[in-house]
Protein backbone atom coordinates (compact mmCIF):
# COMPACT_ATOMS: atom_id res chain seq x y z
CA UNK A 1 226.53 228.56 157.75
CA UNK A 2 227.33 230.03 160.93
CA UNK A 3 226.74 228.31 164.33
CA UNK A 4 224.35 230.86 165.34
CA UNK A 5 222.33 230.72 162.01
CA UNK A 6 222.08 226.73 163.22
CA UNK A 7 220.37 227.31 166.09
CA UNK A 8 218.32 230.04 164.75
CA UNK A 9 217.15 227.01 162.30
CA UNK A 10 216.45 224.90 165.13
CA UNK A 11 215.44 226.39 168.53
CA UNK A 12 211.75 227.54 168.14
CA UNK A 13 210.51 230.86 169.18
CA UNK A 14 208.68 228.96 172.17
CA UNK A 15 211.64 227.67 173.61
CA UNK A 16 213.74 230.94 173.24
CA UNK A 17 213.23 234.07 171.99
CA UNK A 18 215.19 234.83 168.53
CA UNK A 19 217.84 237.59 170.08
CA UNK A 20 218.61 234.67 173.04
CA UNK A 21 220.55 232.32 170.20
CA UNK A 22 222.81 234.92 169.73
CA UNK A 23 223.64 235.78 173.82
CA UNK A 24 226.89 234.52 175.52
CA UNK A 25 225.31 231.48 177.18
CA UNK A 26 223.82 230.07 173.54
CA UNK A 27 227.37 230.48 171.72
CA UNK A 28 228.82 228.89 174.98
CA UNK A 29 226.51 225.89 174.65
CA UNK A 30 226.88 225.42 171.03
CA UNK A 31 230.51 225.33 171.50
CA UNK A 32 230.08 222.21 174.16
CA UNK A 33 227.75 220.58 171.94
CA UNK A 34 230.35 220.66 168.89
CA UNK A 35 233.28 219.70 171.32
CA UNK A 36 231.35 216.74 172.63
CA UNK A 37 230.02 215.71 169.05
CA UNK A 38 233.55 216.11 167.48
CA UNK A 39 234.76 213.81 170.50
CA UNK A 40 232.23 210.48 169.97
CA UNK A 41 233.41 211.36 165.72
CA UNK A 42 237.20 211.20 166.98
CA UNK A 43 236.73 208.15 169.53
CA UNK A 44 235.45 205.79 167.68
CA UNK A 45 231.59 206.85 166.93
CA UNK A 46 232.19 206.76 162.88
CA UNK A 47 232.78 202.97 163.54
CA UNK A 48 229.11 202.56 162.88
CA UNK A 49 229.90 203.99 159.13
CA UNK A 50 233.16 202.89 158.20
CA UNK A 51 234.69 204.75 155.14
CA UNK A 52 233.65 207.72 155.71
CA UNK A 53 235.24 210.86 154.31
CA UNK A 54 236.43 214.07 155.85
CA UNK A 55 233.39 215.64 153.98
CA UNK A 56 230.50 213.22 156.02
CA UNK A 57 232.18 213.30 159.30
CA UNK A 58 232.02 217.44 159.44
CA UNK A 59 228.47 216.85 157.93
CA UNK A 60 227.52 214.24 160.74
CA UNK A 61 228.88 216.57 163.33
CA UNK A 62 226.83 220.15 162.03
CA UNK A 63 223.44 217.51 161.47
CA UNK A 64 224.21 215.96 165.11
CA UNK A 65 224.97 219.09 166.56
CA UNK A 66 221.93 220.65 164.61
CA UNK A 67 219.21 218.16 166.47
CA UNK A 68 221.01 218.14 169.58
CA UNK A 69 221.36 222.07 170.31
CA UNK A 70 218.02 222.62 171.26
CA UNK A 71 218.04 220.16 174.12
CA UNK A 72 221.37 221.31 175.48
CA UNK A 73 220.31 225.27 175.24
CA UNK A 74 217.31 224.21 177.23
CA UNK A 75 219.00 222.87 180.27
CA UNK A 76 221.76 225.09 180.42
CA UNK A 77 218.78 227.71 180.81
CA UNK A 78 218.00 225.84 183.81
CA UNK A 79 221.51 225.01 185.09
CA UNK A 80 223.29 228.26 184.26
CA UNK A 81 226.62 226.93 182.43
CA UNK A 82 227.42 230.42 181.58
CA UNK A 83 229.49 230.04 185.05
CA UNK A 84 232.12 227.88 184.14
CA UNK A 85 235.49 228.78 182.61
CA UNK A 86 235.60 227.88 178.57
CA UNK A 87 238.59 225.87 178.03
CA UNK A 88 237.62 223.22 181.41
CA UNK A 89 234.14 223.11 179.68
CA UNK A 90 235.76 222.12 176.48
CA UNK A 91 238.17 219.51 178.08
CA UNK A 92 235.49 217.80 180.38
CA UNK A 93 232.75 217.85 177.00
CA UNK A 94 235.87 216.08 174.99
CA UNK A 95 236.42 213.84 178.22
CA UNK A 96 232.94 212.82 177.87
CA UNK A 97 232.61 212.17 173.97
CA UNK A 98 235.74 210.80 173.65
CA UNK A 99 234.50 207.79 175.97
CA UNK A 100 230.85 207.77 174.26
CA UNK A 101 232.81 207.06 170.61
CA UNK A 102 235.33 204.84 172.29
CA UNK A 103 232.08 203.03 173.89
CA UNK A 104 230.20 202.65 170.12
CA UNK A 105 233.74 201.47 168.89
CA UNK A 106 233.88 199.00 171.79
CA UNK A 107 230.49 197.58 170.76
CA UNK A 108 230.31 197.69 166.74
CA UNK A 109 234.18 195.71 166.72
CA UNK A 110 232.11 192.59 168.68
CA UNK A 111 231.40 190.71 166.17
CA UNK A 112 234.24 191.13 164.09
CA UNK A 113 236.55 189.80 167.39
CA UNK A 114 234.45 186.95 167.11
CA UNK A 115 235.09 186.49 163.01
CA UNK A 116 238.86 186.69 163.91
CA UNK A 117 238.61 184.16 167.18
CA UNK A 118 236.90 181.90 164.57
CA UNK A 119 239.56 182.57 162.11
CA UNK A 120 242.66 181.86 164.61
CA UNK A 121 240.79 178.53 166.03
CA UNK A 122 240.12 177.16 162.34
CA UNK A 123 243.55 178.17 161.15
CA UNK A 124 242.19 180.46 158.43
CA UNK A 125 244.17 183.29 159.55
CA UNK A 126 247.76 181.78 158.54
CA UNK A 127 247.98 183.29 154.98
CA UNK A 128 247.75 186.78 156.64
CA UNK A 129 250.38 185.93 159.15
CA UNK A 130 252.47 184.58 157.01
CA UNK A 131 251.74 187.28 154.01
CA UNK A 132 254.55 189.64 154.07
CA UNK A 133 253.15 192.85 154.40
CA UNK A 134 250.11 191.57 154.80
CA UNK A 135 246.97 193.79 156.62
CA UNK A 136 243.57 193.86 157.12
CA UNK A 137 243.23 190.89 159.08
CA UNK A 138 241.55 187.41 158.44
CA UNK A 139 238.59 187.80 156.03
CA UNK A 140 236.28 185.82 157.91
CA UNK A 141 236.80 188.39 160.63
CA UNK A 142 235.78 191.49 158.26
CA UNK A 143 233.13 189.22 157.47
CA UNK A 144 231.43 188.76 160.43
CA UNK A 145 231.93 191.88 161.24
CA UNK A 146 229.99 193.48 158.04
CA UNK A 147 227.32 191.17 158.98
CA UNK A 148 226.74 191.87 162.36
CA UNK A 149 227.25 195.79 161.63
CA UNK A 150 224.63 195.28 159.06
CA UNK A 151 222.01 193.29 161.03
CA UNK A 152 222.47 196.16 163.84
CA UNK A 153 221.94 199.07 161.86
CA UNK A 154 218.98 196.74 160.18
CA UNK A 155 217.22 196.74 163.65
CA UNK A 156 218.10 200.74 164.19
CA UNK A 157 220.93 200.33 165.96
CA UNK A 158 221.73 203.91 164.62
CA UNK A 159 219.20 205.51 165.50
CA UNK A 160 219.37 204.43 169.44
CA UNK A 161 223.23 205.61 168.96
CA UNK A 162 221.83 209.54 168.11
CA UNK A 163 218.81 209.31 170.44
CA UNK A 164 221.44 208.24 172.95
CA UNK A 165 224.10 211.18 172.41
CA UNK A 166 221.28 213.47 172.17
CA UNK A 167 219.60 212.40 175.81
CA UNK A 168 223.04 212.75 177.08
CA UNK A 169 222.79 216.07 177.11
CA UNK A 170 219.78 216.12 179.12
CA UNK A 171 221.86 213.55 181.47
CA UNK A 172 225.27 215.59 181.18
CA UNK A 173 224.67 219.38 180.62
CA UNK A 174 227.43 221.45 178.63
CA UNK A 175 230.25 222.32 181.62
CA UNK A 176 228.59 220.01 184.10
CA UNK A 177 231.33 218.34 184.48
CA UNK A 178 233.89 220.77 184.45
CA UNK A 179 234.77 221.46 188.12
CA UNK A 180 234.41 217.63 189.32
CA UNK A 181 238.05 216.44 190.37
CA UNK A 182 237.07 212.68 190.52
CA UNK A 183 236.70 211.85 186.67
CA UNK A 184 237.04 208.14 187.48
CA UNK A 185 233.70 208.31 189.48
CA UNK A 186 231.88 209.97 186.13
CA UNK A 187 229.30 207.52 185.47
CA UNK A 188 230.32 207.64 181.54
CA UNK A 189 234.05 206.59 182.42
CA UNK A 190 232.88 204.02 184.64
CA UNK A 191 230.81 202.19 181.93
CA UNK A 192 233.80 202.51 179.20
CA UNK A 193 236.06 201.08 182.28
CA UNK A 194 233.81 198.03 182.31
CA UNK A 195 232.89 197.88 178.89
CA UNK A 196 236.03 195.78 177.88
CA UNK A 197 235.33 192.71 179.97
CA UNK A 198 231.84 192.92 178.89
CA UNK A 199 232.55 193.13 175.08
CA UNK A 200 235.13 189.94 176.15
CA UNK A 201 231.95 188.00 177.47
CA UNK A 202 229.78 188.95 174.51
CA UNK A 203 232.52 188.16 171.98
CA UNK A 204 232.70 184.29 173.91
CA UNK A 205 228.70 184.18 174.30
CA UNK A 206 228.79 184.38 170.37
CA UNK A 207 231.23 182.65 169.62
CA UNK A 208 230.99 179.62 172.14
CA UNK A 209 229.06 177.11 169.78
CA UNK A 210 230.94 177.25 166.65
CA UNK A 211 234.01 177.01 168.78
CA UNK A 212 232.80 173.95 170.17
CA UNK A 213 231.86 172.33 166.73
CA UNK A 214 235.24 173.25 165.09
CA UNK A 215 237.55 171.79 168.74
CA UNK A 216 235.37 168.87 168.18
CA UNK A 217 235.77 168.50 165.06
CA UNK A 218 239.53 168.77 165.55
CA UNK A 219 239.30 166.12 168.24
CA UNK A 220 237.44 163.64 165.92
CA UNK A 221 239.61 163.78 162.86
CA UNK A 222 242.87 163.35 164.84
CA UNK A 223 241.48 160.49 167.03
CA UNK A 224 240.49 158.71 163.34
CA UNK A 225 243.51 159.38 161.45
CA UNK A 226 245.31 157.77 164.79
CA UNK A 227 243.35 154.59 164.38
CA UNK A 228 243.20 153.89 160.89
CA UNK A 229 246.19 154.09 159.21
CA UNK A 230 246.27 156.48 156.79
CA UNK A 231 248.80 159.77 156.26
CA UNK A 232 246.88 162.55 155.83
CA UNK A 233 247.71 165.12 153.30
CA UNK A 234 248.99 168.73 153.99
CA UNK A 235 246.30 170.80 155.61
CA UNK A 236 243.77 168.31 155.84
CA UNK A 237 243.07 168.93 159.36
CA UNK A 238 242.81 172.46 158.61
CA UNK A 239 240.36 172.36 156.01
CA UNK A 240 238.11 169.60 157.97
CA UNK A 241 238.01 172.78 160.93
CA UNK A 242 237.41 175.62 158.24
CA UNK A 243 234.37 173.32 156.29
CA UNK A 244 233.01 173.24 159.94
CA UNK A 245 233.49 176.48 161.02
CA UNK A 246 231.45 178.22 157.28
CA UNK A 247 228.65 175.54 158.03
CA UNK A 248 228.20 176.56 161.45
CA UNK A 249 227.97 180.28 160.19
CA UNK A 250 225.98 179.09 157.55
CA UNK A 251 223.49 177.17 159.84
CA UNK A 252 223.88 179.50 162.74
CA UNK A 253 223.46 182.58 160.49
CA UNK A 254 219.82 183.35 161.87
CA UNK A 255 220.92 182.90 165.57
CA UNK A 256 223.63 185.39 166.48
CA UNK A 257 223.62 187.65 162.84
CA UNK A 258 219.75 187.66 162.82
CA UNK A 259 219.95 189.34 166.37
CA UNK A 260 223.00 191.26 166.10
CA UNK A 261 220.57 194.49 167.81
CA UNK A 262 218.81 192.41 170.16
CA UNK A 263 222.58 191.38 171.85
CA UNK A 264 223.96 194.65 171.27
CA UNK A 265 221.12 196.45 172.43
CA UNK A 266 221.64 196.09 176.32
CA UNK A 267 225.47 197.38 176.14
CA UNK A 268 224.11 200.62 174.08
CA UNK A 269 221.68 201.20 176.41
CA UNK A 270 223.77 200.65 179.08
CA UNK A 271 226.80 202.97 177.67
CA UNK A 272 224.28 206.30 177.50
CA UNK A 273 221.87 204.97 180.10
CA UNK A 274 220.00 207.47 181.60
CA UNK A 275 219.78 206.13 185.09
CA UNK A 276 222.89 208.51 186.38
CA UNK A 277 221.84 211.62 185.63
CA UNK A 278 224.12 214.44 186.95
CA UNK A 279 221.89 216.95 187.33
CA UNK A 280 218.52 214.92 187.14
CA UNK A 281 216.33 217.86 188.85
CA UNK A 282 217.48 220.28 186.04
CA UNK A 283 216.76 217.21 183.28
CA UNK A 284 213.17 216.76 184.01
CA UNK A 285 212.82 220.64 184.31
CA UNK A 286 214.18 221.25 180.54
CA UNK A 287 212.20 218.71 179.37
CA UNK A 288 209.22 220.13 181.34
CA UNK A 289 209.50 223.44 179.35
CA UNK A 290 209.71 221.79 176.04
CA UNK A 291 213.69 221.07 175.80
């Protein structure tokens, strides 16, 4: 199915009459919205469904590009995009996708840095070090990872992602960015700047209590094996953090897996937020004529 027969699916005969989805400016939209879609697929936005194939990524990117055409042929109506140069248009709308995926990826690898800081503190992550060969990291790490993904997509973390990357087209018409020379001062590069330190502070908000039980923990058993005398066996110590460390997960479960989209929520929102609109007058007038 051709691009053209897409939007011909899509764009109703209100918003655009049928012969306009085959004119310059549609095919030079569509084009943006691919480029920008395929970017968030190649920086990191298939994090939220790991595994998947060749085959679902190109269908993610024709379904995401299907819902979000409409939108984007709307405001370039209003903005004009037909006046900037092709290949600029396609680097600035990889540019911006490429930080939106690398923003999701950012986010969704949270709480699996906090399965492998738990891992590293406990001492369960010495039979991958030491594994020749070895990869895939510490299990507890792909652990709470799965978990947390799960509990996020569980409170539609997934769907905020695609209402997200569609509104940014509202926020960021095709080509808009094209001609600006400052691409630190983007709004969109400025979040993914800043998003490191803050997925640092989430990753120690999580992790903080557990961390305390298990150095505690630590603490307690050396100071008693110091004042009683008795040799303690290979990997004692060890196993006294990692018994701590499941029960705290255990016990904790409900308090940072249970509201994996409640923590994560803020950053998302934050990483498409719609408060830096570049061209805001031509966003409320697409969405004024039905965009």
């Amino acid at each position: 199915m051709t691009l053209p027969c897409i939007l011909l699916v899509t764009e109703t005969v209100a918003a655009s009459r049928l012969f306009d989805l085959f004119s310059e400016s549609a095919l030079f939209v569509s084009a943006g919205v691919l480029t920008r879609i395929a970017g968030v697929l190649l920086g990191g936005g298939m994090r939220l469904f790991p595994g998947g194939t060749f085959h679902l990524r190109l269908a993610f990117l024709f379904v995401l590009s299907l819902a979000a055409a409409p939108v984007a042929i709307s405001v370039a109506q209003v903005q004009d995009a037909t006046e900037q140069s092709f290949l600029p248009m396609i680097f600035s709308e990889l540019l911006v996708g490429g930080c939106l995926g690398l923003s999701i990826s950012f986010l969704v690898t949270v709480f699996e840095s906090v399965g492998s800081v738990f891992a590293n503190v406990a001492g369960l992550n010495w039979a991958d070090v030491f594994t020749p060969g070895g990869s895939g990291g510490p299990g507890v790490a792909r652990l709470c990872g799965w978990v947390g993904l799960a509990s996020f997509v569980a409170a539609g973390g997934q769907q905020l992602v695609v209402a997200g990357l569609i509104d940014s087209f509202l926020q960021m018409p095709v080509g808009a960015l094209a001609g600006t020379n400052d691409l630190l001062g983007i709004p969109v590069v400025m979040r993914l700047i800043e998003l490191p330190s803050l997925c640092l502070q989430l990753t120690l908000m999580i992790s903080a209590p557990i961390l305390v039980a298990v150095i505690t923990a630590h603490l307690t058993a050396t100071i008693c094996m110091r004042s009683i005398a008795v040799t303690p066996g290979p990997g004692v110590l060890q196993g006294v953090a990692a018994a701590v460390m499941l029960g705290g997960l255990i016990v904790g479960s409900q308090q940072w897996a249970g509201h994996a989209g409640g923590i994560l929520r803020t950053p998302f929102e934050a990483s498409f937020g719609t408060a830096d609109s570049v061209y805001p007058a031509a966003s409320q007038a697409a969405v004024e004529t039905g965009g």
